[in-house]
Protein backbone atom coordinates (compact mmCIF):
# COMPACT_ATOMS: atom_id res chain seq x y z
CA UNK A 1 0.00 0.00 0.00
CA UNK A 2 2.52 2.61 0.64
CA UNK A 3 4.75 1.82 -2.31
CA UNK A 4 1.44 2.24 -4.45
CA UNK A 5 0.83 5.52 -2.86
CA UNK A 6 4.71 6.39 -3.50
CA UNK A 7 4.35 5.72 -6.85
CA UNK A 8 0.81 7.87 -7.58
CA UNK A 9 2.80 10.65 -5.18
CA UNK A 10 5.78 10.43 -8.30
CA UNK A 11 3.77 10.39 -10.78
CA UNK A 12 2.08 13.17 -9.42
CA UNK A 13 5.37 15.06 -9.14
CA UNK A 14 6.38 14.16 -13.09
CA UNK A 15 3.85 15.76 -14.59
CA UNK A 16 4.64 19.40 -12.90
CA UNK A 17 6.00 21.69 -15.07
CA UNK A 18 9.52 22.47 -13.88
CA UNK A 19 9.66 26.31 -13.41
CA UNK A 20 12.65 28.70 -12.48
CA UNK A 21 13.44 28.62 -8.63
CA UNK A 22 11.94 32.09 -7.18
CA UNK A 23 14.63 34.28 -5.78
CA UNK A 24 13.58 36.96 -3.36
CA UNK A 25 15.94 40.06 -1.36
CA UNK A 26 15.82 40.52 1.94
CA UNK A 27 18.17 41.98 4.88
CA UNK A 28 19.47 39.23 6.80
CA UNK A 29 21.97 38.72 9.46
CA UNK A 30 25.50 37.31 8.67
CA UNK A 31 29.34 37.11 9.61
CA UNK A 32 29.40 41.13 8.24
CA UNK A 33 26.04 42.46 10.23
CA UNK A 34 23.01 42.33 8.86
CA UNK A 35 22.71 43.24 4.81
CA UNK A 36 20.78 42.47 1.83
CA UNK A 37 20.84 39.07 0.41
CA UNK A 38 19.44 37.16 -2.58
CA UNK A 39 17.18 34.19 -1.42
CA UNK A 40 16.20 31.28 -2.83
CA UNK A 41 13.95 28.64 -1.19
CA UNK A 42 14.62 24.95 -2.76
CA UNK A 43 11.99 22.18 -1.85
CA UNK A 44 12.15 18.54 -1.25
CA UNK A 45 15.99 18.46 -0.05
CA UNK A 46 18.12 18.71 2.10
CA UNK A 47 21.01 21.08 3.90
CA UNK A 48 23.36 18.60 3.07
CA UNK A 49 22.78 17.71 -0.84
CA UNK A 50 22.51 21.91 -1.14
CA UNK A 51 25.98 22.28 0.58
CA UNK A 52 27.79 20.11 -1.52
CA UNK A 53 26.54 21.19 -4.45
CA UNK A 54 27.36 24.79 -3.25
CA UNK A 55 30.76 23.63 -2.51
CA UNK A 56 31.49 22.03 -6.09
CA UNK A 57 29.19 25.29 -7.84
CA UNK A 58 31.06 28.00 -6.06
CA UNK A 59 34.51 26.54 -8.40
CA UNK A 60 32.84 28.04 -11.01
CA UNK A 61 33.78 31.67 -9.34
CA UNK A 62 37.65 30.47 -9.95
CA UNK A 63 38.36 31.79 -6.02
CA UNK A 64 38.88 29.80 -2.77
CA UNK A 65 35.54 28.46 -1.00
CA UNK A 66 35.96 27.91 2.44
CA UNK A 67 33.28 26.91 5.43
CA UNK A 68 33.42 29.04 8.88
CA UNK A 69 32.04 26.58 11.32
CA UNK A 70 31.24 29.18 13.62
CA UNK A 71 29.10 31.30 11.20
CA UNK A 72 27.81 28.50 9.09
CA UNK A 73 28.72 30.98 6.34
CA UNK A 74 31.04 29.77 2.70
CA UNK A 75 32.77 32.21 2.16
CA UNK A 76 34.71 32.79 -1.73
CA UNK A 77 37.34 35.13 -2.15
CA UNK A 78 39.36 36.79 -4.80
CA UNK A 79 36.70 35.53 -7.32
CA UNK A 80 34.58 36.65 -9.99
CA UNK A 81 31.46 36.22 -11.65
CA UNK A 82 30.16 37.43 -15.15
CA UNK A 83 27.70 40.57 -15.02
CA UNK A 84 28.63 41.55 -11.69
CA UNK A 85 32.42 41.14 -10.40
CA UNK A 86 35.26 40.72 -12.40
CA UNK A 87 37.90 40.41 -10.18
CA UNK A 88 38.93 40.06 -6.43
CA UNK A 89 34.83 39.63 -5.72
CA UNK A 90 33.87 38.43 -2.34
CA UNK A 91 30.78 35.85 -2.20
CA UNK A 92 29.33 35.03 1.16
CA UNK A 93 26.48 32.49 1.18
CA UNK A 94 24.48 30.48 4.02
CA UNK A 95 22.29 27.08 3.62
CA UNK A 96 19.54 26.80 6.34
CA UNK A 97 17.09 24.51 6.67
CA UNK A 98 13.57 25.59 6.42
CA UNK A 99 10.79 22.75 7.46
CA UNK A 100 10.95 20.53 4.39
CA UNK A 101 12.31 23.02 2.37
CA UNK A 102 16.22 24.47 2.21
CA UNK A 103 16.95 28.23 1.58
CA UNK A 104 20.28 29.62 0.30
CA UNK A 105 21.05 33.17 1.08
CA UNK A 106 23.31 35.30 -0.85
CA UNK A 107 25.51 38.22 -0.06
CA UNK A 108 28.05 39.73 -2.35
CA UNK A 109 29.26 42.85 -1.11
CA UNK A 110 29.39 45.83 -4.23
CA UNK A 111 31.16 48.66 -4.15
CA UNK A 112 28.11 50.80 -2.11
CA UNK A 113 26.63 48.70 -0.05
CA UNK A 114 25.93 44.82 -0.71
CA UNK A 115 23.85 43.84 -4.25
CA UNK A 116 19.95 44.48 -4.05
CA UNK A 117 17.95 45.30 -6.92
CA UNK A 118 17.21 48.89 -6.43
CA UNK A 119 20.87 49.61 -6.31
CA UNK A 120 22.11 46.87 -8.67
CA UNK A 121 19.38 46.02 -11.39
CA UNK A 122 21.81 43.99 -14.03
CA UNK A 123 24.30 43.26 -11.84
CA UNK A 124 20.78 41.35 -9.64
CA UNK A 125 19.33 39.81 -12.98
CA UNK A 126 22.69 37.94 -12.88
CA UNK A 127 22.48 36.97 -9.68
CA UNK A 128 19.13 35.31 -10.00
CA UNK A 129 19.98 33.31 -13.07
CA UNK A 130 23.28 32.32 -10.90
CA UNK A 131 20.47 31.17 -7.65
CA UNK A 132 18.40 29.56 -10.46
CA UNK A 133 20.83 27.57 -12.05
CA UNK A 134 22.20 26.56 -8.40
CA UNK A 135 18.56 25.70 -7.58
CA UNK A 136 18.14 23.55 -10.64
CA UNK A 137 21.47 21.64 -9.82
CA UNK A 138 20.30 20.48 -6.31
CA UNK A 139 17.22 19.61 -8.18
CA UNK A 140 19.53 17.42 -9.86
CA UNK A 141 21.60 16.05 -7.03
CA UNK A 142 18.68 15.37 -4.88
CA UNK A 143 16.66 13.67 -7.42
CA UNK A 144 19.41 11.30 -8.16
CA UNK A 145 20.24 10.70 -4.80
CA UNK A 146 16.35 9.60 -4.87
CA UNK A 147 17.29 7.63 -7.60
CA UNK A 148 19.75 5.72 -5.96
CA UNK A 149 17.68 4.76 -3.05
CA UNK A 150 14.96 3.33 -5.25
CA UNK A 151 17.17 1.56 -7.48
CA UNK A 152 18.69 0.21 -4.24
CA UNK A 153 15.35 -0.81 -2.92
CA UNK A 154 14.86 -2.46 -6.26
CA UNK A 155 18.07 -4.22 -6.19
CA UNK A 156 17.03 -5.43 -2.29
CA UNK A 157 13.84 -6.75 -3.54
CA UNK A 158 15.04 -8.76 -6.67
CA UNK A 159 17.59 -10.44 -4.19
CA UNK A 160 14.89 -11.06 -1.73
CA UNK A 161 12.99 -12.66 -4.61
CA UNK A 162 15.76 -14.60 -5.99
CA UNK A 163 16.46 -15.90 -1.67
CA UNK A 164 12.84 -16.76 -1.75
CA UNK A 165 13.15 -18.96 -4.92
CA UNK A 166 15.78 -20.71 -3.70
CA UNK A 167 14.51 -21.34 -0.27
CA UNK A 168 11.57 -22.65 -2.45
CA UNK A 169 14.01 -25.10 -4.07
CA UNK A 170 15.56 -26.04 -0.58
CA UNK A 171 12.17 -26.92 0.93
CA UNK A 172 11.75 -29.29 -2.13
CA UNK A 173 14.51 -30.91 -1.83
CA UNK A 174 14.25 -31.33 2.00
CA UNK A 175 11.06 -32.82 1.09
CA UNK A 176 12.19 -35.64 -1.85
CA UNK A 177 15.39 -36.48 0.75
CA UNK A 178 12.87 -36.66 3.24
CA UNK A 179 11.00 -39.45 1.61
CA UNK A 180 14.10 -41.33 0.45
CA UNK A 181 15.00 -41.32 4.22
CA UNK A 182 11.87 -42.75 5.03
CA UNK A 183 11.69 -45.34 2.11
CA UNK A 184 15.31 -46.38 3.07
CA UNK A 185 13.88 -46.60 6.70
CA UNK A 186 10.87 -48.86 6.00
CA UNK A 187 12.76 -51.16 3.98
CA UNK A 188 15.36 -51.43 6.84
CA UNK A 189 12.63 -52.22 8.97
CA UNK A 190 11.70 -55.16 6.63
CA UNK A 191 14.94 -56.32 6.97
CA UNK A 192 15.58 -55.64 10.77
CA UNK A 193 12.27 -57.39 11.39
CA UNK A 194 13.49 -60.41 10.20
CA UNK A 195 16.82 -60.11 12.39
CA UNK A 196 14.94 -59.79 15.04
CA UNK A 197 13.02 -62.80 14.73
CA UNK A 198 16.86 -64.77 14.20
CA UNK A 199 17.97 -63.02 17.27
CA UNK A 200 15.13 -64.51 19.40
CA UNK A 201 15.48 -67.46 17.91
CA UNK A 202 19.17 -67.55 18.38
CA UNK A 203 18.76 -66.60 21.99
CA UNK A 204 16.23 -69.18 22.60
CA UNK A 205 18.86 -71.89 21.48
CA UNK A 206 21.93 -70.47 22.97
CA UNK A 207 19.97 -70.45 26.31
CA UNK A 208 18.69 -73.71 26.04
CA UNK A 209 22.08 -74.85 25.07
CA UNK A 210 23.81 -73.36 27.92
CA UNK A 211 21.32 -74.94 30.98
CA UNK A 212 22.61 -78.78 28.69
CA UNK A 213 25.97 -77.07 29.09
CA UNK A 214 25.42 -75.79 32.95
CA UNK A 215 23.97 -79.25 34.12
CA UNK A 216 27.28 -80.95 32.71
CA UNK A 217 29.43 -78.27 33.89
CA UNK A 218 27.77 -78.38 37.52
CA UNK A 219 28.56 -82.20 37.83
CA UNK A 220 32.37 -81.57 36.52
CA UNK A 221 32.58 -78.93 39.32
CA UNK A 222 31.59 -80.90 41.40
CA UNK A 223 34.03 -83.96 40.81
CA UNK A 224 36.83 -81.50 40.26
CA UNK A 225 39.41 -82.38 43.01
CA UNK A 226 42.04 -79.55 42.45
CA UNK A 227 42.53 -76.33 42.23
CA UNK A 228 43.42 -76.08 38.71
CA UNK A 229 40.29 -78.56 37.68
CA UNK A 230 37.76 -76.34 39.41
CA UNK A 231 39.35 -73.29 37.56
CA UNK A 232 39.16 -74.44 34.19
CA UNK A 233 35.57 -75.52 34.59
CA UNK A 234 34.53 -72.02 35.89
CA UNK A 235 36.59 -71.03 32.67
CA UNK A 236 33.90 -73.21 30.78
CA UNK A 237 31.21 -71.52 32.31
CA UNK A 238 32.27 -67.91 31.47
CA UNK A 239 33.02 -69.13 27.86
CA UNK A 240 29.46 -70.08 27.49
CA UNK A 241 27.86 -67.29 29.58
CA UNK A 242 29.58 -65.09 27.15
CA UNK A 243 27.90 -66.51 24.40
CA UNK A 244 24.45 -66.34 25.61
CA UNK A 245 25.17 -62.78 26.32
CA UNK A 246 26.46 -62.74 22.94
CA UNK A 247 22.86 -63.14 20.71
CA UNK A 248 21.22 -61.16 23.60
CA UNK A 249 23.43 -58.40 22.11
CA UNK A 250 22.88 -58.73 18.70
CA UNK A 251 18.88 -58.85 19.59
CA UNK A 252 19.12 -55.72 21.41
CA UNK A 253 21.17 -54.10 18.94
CA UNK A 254 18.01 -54.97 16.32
CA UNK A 255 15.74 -53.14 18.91
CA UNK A 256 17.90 -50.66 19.20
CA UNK A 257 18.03 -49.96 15.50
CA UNK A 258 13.98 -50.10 15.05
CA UNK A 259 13.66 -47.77 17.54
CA UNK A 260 16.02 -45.39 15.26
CA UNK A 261 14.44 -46.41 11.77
CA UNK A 262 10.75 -45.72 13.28
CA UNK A 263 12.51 -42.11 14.49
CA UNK A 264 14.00 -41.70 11.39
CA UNK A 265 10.15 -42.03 9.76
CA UNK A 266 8.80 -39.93 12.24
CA UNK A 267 11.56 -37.17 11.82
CA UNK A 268 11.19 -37.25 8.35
CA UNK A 269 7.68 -36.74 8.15
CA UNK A 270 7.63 -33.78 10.01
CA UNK A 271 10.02 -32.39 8.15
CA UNK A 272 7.86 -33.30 4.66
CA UNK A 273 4.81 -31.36 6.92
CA UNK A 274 7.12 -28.16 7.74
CA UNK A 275 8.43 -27.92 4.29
CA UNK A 276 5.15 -28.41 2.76
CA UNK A 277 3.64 -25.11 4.97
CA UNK A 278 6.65 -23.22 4.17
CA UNK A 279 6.36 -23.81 0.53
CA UNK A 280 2.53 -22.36 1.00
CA UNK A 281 3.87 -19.03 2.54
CA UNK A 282 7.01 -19.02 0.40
CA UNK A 283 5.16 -18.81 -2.75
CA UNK A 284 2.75 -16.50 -1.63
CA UNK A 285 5.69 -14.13 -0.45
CA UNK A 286 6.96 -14.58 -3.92
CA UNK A 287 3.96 -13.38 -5.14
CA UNK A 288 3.91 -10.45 -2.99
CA UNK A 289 7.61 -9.90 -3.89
CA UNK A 290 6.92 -9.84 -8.04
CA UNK A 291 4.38 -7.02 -7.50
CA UNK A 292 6.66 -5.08 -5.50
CA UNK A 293 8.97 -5.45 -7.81
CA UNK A 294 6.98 -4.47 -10.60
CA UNK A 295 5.92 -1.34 -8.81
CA UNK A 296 9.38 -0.03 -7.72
CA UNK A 297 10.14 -0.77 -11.45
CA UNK A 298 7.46 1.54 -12.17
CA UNK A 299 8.88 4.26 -9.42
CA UNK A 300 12.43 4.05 -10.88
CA UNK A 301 11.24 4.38 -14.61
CA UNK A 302 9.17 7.91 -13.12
CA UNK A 303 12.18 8.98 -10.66
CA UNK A 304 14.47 8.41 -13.87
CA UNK A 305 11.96 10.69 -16.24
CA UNK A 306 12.07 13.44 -13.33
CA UNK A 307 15.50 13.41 -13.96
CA UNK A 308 15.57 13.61 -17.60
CA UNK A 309 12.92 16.53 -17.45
CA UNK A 310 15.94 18.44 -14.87
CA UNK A 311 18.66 17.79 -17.73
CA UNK A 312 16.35 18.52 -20.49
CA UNK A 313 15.42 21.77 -18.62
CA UNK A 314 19.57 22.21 -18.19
């Protein structure tokens, strides 16, 4: 909504004719006292975009342009200017700001007095086309600094578009891994079903083998005389307690494993769930994104045609 009411507010701004920047006099106070200066108000900008193109518009005058912190004043000496001051002219000008709008006062001091048009009449027709031409170029700047803002927010918005695409892709592909995880699962649990049932079965016959093997052992243990026969058949004993514990391993480790396989399954289908909802609200960002896009296109193309309509005017 409020890039559609940007754009209208552009559009609306195109279609004004451009017209010269009005210049008025008025005594104002400066570095010097108070004395009459040429003013000229300059909307839509800013103090900074209107002091550098002072700066870099002043060079023109062919002296030296300094800033005086202290009296927010730019001061040019030893210059000159067509129509009014051909040598060792003194220019002193101020940039305030003034609500939305930024004013640029003018004092050059004359021989009698500082330039006004009562006293000055040609000399002051020069001056104005000098304030309008200065007003035109931070039309300029500021227009393409607008430029470059939108063409930045344009540039954000195709990346965010392209990020959103290939999100889109990711939460596809989680999705097809997703179900090879979970085919791969439910096959292994085809297969570790069957283990299982050869573990219990092993485990069934390795216990019943080792109560044959325990009766017989018990009845050697009990005829061994010596020390060293009663060792070896507790030896015996351990062997084949080791390999009853043996396939009860192996059965656990089956259980073990289905537990994983039926997490893996589980996992994995949540994740096919959460990609599937985030594919929903990624493509309807994406569609959200392509209309931006379309309309910042559109405030670009009119920002651009503002500009033209500045250099044409040039």
């Amino acid at each position: 909504m409020k890039k559609k009411f940007q754009l209208v507010l552009i559009l609306l701004v195109s279609i004004i004719t451009i017209t010269v920047a009005q210049v008025s006099e008025e005594e104002k106070a400066m570095s010097q006292g108070i004395n009459n200066a040429l003013v000229v108000n300059i909307p839509n900008t800013t103090t900074k975009i209107a002091e550098r193109v002072w700066k870099n518009y002043a060079k023109q005058f062919s002296g030296k342009t300094k800033r005086n912190r202290k009296s927010e004043e730019w001061t040019t000496k030893g210059g000159k200017i067509a129509g009014i001051g051909n040598e060792d002219l003194t220019v002193y000008a101020q940039v305030q700001s003034n609500n939305d709008d930024v004013e640029l006062s003018l004092w050059v001091p004359m021989g009698d007095g500082y330039l006004s048009s009562a006293d000055y009449k040609d000399e002051y027709k020069e001056a104005e086309k000098l304030l309008d031409e200065y007003a035109l170029e931070v039309r300029i700047e500021t227009v393409k600094e607008e430029l470059k803002g939108e063409e930045k927010a344009l540039e954000k918005s195709e990346k965010d578009l392209k990020k959103l695409k290939k999100d889109n892709e990711g939460y596809h592909k989680d999705i097809k891994d997703a179900e090879k995880r979970i085919e791969n699962a439910e096959e292994g649990l085809i297969t570790n079903g069957e283990d299982q049932k050869e573990a219990v079965k092993n485990v069934r016959l390795a216990e019943d083998y080792f109560e044959i093997q325990k009766d017989t052992l018990d009845i050697l243990m009990s005829e061994a005389t010596t020390k060293d026969e009663k060792k070896s058949v507790k030896k015996m004993i351990r062997t084949e307690e080791k390999k009853v514990k043996a396939v009860k391993n192996v059965k656990k480790k089956a259980e073990k494993e289905e537990k994983k396989l039926k997490k893996t399954i589980e996992n994995s289908k949540n994740t096919i769930k959460e990609s599937e909802e985030k594919i929903v609200t990624n493509e309807v960002d994406q569609k959200t994104k392509v209309k931006e896009i379309a309309t910042q296109k559109k405030i670009v193309e009119e920002v651009e045609k503002r500009l033209k309509k500045l250099y044409d005017y040039k």
